[in-house]
Protein backbone atom coordinates (compact mmCIF):
# COMPACT_ATOMS: atom_id res chain seq x y z
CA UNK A 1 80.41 161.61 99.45
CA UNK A 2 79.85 164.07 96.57
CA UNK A 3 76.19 165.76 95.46
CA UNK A 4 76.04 167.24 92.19
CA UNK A 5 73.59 169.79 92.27
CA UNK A 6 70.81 169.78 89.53
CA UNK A 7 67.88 171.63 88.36
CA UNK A 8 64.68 170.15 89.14
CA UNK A 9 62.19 168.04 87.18
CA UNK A 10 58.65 170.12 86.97
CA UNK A 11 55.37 168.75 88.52
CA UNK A 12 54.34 169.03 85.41
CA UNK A 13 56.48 166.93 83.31
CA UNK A 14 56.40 164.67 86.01
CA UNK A 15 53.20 164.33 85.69
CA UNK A 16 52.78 163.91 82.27
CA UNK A 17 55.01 161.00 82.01
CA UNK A 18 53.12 158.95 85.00
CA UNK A 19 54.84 160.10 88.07
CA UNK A 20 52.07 161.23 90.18
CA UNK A 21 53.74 160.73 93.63
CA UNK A 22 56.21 163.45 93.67
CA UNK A 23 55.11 165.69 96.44
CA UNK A 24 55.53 164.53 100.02
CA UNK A 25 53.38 165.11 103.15
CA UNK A 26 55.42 168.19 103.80
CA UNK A 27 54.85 169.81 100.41
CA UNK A 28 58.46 169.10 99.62
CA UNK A 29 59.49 167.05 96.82
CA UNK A 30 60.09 163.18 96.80
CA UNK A 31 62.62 163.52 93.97
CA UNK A 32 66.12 164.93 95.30
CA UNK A 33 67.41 168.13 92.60
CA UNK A 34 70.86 166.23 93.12
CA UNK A 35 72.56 163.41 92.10
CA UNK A 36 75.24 161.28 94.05
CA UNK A 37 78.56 161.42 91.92
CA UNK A 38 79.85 157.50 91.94
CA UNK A 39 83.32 156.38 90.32
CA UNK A 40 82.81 153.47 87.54
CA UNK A 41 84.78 151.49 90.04
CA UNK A 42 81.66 152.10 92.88
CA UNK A 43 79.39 151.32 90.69
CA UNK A 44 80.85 147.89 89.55
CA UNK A 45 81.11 147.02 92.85
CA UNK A 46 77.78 147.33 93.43
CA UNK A 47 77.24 145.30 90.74
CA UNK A 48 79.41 142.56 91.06
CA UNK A 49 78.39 142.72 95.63
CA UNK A 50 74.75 142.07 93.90
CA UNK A 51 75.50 139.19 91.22
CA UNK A 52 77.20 137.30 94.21
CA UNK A 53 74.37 138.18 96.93
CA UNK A 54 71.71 136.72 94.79
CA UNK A 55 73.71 133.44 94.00
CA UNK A 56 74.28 133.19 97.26
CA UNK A 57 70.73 133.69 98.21
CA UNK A 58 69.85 130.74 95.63
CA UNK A 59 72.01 128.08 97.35
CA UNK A 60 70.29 129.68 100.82
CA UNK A 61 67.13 129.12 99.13
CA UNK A 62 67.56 125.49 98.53
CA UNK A 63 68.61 124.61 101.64
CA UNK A 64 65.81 126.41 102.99
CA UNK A 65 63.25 123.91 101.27
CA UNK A 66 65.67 121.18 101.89
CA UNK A 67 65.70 121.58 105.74
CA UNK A 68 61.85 122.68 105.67
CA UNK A 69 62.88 126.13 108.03
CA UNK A 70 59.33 128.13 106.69
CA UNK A 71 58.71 128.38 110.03
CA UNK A 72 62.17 129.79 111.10
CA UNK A 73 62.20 132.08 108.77
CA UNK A 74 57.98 133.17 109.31
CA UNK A 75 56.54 132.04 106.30
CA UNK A 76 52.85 132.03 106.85
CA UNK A 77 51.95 128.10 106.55
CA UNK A 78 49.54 128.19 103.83
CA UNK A 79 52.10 129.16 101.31
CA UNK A 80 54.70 126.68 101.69
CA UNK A 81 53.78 124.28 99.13
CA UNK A 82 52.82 127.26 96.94
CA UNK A 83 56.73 128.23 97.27
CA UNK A 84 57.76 124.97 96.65
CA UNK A 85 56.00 124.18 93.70
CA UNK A 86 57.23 127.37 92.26
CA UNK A 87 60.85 126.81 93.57
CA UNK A 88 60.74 123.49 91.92
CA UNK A 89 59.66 124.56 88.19
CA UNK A 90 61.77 127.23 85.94
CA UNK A 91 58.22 128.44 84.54
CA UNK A 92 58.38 130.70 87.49
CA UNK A 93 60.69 133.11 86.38
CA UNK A 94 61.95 135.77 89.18
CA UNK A 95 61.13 139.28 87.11
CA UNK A 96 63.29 141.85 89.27
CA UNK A 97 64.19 142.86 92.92
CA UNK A 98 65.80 145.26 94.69
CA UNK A 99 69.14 144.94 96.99
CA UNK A 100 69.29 147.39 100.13
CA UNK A 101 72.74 147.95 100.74
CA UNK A 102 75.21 150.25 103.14
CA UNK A 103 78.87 151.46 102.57
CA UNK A 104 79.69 151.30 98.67
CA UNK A 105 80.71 154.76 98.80
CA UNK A 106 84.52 156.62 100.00
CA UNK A 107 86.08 153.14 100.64
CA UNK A 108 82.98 151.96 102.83
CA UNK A 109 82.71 147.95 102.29
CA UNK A 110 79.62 146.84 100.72
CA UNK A 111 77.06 145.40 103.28
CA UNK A 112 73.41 143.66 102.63
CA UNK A 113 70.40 145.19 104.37
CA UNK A 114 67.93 143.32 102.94
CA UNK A 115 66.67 142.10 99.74
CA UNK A 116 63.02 143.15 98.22
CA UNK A 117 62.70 140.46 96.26
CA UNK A 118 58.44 140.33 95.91
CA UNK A 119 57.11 143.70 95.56
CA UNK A 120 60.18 146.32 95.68
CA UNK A 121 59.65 149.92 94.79
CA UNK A 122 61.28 152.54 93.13
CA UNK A 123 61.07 151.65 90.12
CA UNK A 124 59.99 153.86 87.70
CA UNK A 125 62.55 156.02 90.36
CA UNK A 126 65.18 154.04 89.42
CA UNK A 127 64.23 153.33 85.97
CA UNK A 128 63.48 156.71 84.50
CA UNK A 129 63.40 159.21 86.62
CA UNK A 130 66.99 159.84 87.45
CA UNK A 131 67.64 159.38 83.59
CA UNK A 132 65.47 161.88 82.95
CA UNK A 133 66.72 164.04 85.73
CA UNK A 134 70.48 163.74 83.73
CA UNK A 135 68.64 164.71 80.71
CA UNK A 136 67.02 167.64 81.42
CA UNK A 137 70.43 168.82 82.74
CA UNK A 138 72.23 168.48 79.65
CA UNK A 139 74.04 165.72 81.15
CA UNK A 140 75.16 162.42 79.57
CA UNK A 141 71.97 159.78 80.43
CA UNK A 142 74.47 156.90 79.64
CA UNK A 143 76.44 158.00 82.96
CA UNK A 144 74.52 156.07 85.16
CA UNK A 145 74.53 152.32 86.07
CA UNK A 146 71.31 152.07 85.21
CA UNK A 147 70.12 149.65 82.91
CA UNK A 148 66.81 148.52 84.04
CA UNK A 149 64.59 149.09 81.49
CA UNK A 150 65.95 147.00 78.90
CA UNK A 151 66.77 144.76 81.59
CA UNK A 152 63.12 144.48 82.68
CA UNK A 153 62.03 144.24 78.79
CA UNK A 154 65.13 141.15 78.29
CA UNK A 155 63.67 139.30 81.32
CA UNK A 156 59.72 140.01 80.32
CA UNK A 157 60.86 137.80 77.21
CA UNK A 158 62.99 134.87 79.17
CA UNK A 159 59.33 134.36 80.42
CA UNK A 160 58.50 132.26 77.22
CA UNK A 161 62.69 131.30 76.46
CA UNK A 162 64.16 130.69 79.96
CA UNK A 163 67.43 130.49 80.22
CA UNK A 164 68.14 129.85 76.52
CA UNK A 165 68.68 132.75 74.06
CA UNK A 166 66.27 135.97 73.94
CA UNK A 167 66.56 136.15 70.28
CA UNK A 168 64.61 133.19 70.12
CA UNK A 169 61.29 135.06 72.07
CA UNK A 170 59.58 135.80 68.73
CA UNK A 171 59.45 132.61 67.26
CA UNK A 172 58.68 130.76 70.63
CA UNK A 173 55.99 133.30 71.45
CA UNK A 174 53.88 133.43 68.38
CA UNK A 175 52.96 129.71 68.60
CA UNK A 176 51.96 130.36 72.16
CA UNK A 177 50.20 133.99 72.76
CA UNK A 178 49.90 133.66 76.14
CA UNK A 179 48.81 136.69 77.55
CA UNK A 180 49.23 138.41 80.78
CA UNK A 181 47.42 140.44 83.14
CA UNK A 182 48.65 143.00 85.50
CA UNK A 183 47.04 144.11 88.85
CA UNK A 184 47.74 146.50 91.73
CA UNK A 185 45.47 147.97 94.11
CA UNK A 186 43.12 150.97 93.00
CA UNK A 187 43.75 153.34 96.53
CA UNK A 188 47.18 153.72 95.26
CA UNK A 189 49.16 156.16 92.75
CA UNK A 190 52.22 154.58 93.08
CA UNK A 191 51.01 151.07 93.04
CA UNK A 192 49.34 151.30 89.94
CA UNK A 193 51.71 153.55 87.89
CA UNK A 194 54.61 151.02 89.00
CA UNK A 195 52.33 148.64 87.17
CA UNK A 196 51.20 149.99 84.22
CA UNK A 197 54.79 151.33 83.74
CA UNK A 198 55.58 147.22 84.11
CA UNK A 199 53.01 146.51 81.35
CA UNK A 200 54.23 148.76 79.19
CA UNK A 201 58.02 147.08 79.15
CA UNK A 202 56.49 143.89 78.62
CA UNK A 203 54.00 144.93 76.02
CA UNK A 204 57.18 146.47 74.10
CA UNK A 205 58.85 142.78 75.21
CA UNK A 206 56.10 141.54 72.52
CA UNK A 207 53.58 140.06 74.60
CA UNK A 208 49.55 140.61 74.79
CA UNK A 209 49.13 142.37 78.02
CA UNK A 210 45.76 144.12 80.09
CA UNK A 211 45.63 145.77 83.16
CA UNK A 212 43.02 145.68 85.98
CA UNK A 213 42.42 146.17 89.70
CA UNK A 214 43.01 143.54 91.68
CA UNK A 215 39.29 143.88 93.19
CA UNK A 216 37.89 143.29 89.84
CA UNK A 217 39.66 140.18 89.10
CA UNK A 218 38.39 136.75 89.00
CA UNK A 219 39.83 133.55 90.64
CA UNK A 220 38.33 129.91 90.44
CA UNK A 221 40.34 126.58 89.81
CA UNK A 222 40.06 127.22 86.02
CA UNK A 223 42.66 130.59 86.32
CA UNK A 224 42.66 133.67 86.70
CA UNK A 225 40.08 136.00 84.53
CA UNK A 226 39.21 139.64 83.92
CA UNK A 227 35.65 139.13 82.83
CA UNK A 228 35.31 136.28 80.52
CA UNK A 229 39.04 136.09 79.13
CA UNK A 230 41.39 133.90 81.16
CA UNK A 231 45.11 135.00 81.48
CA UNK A 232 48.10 131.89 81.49
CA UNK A 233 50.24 135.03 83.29
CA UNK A 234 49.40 137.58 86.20
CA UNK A 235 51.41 139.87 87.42
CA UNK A 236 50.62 141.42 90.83
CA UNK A 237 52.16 144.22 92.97
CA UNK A 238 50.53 142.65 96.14
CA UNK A 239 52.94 141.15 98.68
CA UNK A 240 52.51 137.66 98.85
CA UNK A 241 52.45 137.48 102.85
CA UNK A 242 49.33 140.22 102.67
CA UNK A 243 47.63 137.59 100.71
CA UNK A 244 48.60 134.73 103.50
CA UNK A 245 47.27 136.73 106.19
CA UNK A 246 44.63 138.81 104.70
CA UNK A 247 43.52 136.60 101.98
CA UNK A 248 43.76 132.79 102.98
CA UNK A 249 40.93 131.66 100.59
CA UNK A 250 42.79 133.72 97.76
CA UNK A 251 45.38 131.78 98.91
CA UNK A 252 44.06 128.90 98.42
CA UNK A 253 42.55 129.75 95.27
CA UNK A 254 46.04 130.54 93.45
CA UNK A 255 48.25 127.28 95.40
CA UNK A 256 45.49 125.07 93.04
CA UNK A 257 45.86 127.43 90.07
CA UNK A 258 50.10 127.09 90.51
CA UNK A 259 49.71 123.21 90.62
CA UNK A 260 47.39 122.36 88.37
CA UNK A 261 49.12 124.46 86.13
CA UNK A 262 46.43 127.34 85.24
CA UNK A 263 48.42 129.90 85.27
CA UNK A 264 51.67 131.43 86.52
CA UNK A 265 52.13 134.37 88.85
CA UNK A 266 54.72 136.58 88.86
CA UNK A 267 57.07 137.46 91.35
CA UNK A 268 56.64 133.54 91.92
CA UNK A 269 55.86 132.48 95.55
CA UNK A 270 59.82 131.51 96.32
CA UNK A 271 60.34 135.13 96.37
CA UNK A 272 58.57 135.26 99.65
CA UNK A 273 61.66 133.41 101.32
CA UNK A 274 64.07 135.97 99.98
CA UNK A 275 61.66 138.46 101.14
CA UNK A 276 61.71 137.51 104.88
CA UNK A 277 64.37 139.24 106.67
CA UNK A 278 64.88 135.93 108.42
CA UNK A 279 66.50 134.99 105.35
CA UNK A 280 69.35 137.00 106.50
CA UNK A 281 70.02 135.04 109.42
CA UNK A 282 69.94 131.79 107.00
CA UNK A 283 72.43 133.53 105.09
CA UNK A 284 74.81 134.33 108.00
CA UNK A 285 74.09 130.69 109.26
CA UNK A 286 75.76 129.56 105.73
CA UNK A 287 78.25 132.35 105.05
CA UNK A 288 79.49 133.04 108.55
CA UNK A 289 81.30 136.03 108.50
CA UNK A 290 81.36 136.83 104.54
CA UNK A 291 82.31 139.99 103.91
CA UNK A 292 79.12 141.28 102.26
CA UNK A 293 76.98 139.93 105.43
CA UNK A 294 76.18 141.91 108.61
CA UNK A 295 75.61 138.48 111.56
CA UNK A 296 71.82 138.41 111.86
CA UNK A 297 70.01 136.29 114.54
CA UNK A 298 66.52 135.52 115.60
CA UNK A 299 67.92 135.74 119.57
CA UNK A 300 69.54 139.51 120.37
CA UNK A 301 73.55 140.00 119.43
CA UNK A 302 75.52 139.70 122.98
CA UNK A 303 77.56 143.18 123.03
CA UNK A 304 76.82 145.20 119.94
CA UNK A 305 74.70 147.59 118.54
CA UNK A 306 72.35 146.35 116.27
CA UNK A 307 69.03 146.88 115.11
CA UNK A 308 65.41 145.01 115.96
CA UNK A 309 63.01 144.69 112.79
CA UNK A 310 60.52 142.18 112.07
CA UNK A 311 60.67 139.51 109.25
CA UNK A 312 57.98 140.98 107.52
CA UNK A 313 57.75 144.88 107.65
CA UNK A 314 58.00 147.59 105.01
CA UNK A 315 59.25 151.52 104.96
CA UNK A 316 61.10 150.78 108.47
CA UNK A 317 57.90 150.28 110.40
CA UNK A 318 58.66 148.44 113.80
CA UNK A 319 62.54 149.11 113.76
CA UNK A 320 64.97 149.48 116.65
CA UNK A 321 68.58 150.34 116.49
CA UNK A 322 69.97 149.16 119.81
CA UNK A 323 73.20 150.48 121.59
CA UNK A 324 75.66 148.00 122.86
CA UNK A 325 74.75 149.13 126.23
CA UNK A 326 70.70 147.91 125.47
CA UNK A 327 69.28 151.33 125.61
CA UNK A 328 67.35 152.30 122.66
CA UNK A 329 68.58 154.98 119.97
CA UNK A 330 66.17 155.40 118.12
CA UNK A 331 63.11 153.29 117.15
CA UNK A 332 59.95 153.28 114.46
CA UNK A 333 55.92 152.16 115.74
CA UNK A 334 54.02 150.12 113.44
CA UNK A 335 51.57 147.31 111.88
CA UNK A 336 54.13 144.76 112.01
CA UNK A 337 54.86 143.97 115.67
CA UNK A 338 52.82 140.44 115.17
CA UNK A 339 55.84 138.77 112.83
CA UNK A 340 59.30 137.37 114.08
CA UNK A 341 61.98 139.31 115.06
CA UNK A 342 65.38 139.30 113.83
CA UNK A 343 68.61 141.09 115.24
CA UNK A 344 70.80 142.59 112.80
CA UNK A 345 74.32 143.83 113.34
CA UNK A 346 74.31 147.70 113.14
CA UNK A 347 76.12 149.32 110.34
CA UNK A 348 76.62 153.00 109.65
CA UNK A 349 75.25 154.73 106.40
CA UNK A 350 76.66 156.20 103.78
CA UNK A 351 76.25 160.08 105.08
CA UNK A 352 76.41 163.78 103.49
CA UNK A 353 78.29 166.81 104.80
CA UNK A 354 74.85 167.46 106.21
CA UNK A 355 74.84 163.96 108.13
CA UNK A 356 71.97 162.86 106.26
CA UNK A 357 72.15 159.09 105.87
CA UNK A 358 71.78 157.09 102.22
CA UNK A 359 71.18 153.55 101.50
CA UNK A 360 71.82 151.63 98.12
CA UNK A 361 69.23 149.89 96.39
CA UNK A 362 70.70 147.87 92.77
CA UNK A 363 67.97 146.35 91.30
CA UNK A 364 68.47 142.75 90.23
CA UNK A 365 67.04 141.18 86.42
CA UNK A 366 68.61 138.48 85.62
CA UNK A 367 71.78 140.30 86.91
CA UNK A 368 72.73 143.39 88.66
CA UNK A 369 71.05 146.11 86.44
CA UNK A 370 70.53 149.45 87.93
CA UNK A 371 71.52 152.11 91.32
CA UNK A 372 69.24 154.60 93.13
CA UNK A 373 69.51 155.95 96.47
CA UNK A 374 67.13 156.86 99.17
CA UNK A 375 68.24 159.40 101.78
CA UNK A 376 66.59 160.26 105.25
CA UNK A 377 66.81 159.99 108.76
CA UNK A 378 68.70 156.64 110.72
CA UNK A 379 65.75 154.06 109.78
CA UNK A 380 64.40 155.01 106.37
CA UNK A 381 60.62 155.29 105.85
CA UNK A 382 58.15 156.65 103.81
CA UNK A 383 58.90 160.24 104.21
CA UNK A 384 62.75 159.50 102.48
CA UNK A 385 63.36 160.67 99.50
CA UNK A 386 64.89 159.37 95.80
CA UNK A 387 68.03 160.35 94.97
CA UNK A 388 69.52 159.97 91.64
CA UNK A 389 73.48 159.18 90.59
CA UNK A 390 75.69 159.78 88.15
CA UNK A 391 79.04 157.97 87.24
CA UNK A 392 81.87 160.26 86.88
């Protein structure tokens, strides 16, 4: 694979647009000064692989609820009607999610990781960053596959006009005002500048918008309220399994706001299937052997490497990679150890002349909108770092 080499964004203009988080533990930067080069043919490959994963992860959806597997796939049990009712009514509009994928790259077939499908990150990464990073170089922003922005702002407005034309937002919207609130935790940089970024492409969608911290907000069977206003939307970059476990009478709270209608949270419940990496062995189960799918199951893989992770874990916390012999290569401790395992066929990384390894993550809104890269050691965590492309 090809690096172009760039000249670095400054702390400072970082900083000024939002981007507080750009300085690792180590004092080194977060953002790579380099760019992966991609042909236009990679990069609509990546975005046709993604168009067809997330159909594909619609029908597995369905069949899902159909067969009632919450429990196969470790879906904490007092959210399944919460998912359903949100799987059964298009009011709960999926915003955006992210695709982790190998290969892609030098001839290397396209395979799903996973999909972040409730709370993914790098976003603003994806979104502006890496633009800006072209920019600054004198480079062409257009070369990217990188759409996301408008993307985001489109699907903001298919909120209020579905699946039915955009165009139509303004006239459907005034009638309605319907306002919504965004929330993310206060401890956070990221968290909240991921947010308020969010806002901001739905404010310029058109709609009335506020922000606050999730501690401050206000839940009751009339809706959800930041002091004595009441929202008909909330946004909220909290995973929806952290309020299961950590949160049951929230829980609670927002499965009688969803049904009796109060208001509507975004990304909906559903997204929590997609979100279990169980899913992928649902997938497998109905696409046996398709080429985009690596064979997942919840029992170990007789004879192959592959690699341990739990249904629920984030920033490769609580990963194995396995040798075909059983020994271990290399594994990642964690908070997560309490959910499910699954076993997932082992496939190599795209890797530099260095033999550092990068994943693919394409960002879904509506359709395949945008590429960014993260590069690091074997299982990716939090210390692995954004790295931007350009089409050539």
């Amino acid at each position: 694979m090809n690096l172009l080499k760039l000249q670095a964004l400054t702390d400072e203009y970082l900083e000024s647009i939002g981007f507080k988080w750009h300085t690792d533990e180590d004092n080194t930067s977060y953002i790579a000064d380099e760019v992966v080069e991609v042909s236009e043919e990679e990069a609509n490959a990546f975005y046709e692989a993604t168009n067809e994963l997330y159909d594909m992860f619609c029908e597995a959806g369905e069949y899902v609820i159909e067969n009632d597997l919450f429990h196969e796939i470790n879906i904490p049990f007092n959210l399944v009607d919460t998912i359903k009712e949100s799987w059964e009514n298009d009011v709960h509009w999926h915003l955006y999610s992210r695709f982790d994928l190998a290969g892609g790259l030098d001839g290397k077939p396209i395979k799903l990781i996973e999909l972040n499908s409730d709370t993914p990150t790098s976003l603003f990464e994806t979104a502006i960053i890496q633009w800006a990073l072209l920019k600054a170089n004198g480079l062409d922003e257009a070369s990217q596959f990188n759409n996301l922005y408008d993307a985001l702002k489109d699907n903001f407005k298919r909120i209020i006009t579905l699946d039915s034309d955009i165009e139509k937002f303004e006239e459907y919207y005034k009638d309605l005002g319907w306002k919504i609130l965004f929330s993310s935790i206060s401890s956070s940089d990221e968290d909240e500048n991921t947010t308020k970024l969010l806002q901001h492409i739905a404010t310029e969608a058109g709609f009335n918008t506020d922000f606050e911290h999730i501690d401050k907000v206000e839940f009751n069977d009339e809706g959800i309220f930041k002091g004595e206003e009441s929202f008909e939307f909330w946004f909220k970059l909290i995973p929806w399994e952290d309020i299961a476990i950590d949160e049951s009478e929230l829980a609670l709270i927002l499965a009688e706001i969803i049904k009796e209608k109060k208001a509507i949270i975004f990304n909906p419940a559903y997204t929590l299937m997609f979100q279990s990496k169980g899913f992928m062995k649902i997938l497998w189960d109905l696409y046996p052997n398709h080429p985009l799918l690596l064979e997942t199951s919840f029992e170990p893989l007789e004879g192959k490497k592959q690699v341990e992770k739990r249904c629920f874990g984030r920033e490769g916390a609580n990963t194995k990679i396995i040798n075909e012999d059983g020994s271990i290569d290399v594994e990642t401790s964690g908070e997560y150890e309490g959910h499910k395992a699954i076993y997932q066929e082992y496939v190599e990384l795209n890797t530099d002349s260095n033999g550092v390894t990068y994943q693919a993550g394409v960002f879904y809104a509506y359709e395949a909108c945008a590429l960014g890269f993260r590069r690091g050691e074997k299982i990716l965590n939090n210390t692995s770092k954004f790295v931007g492309h350009i089409v050539k």
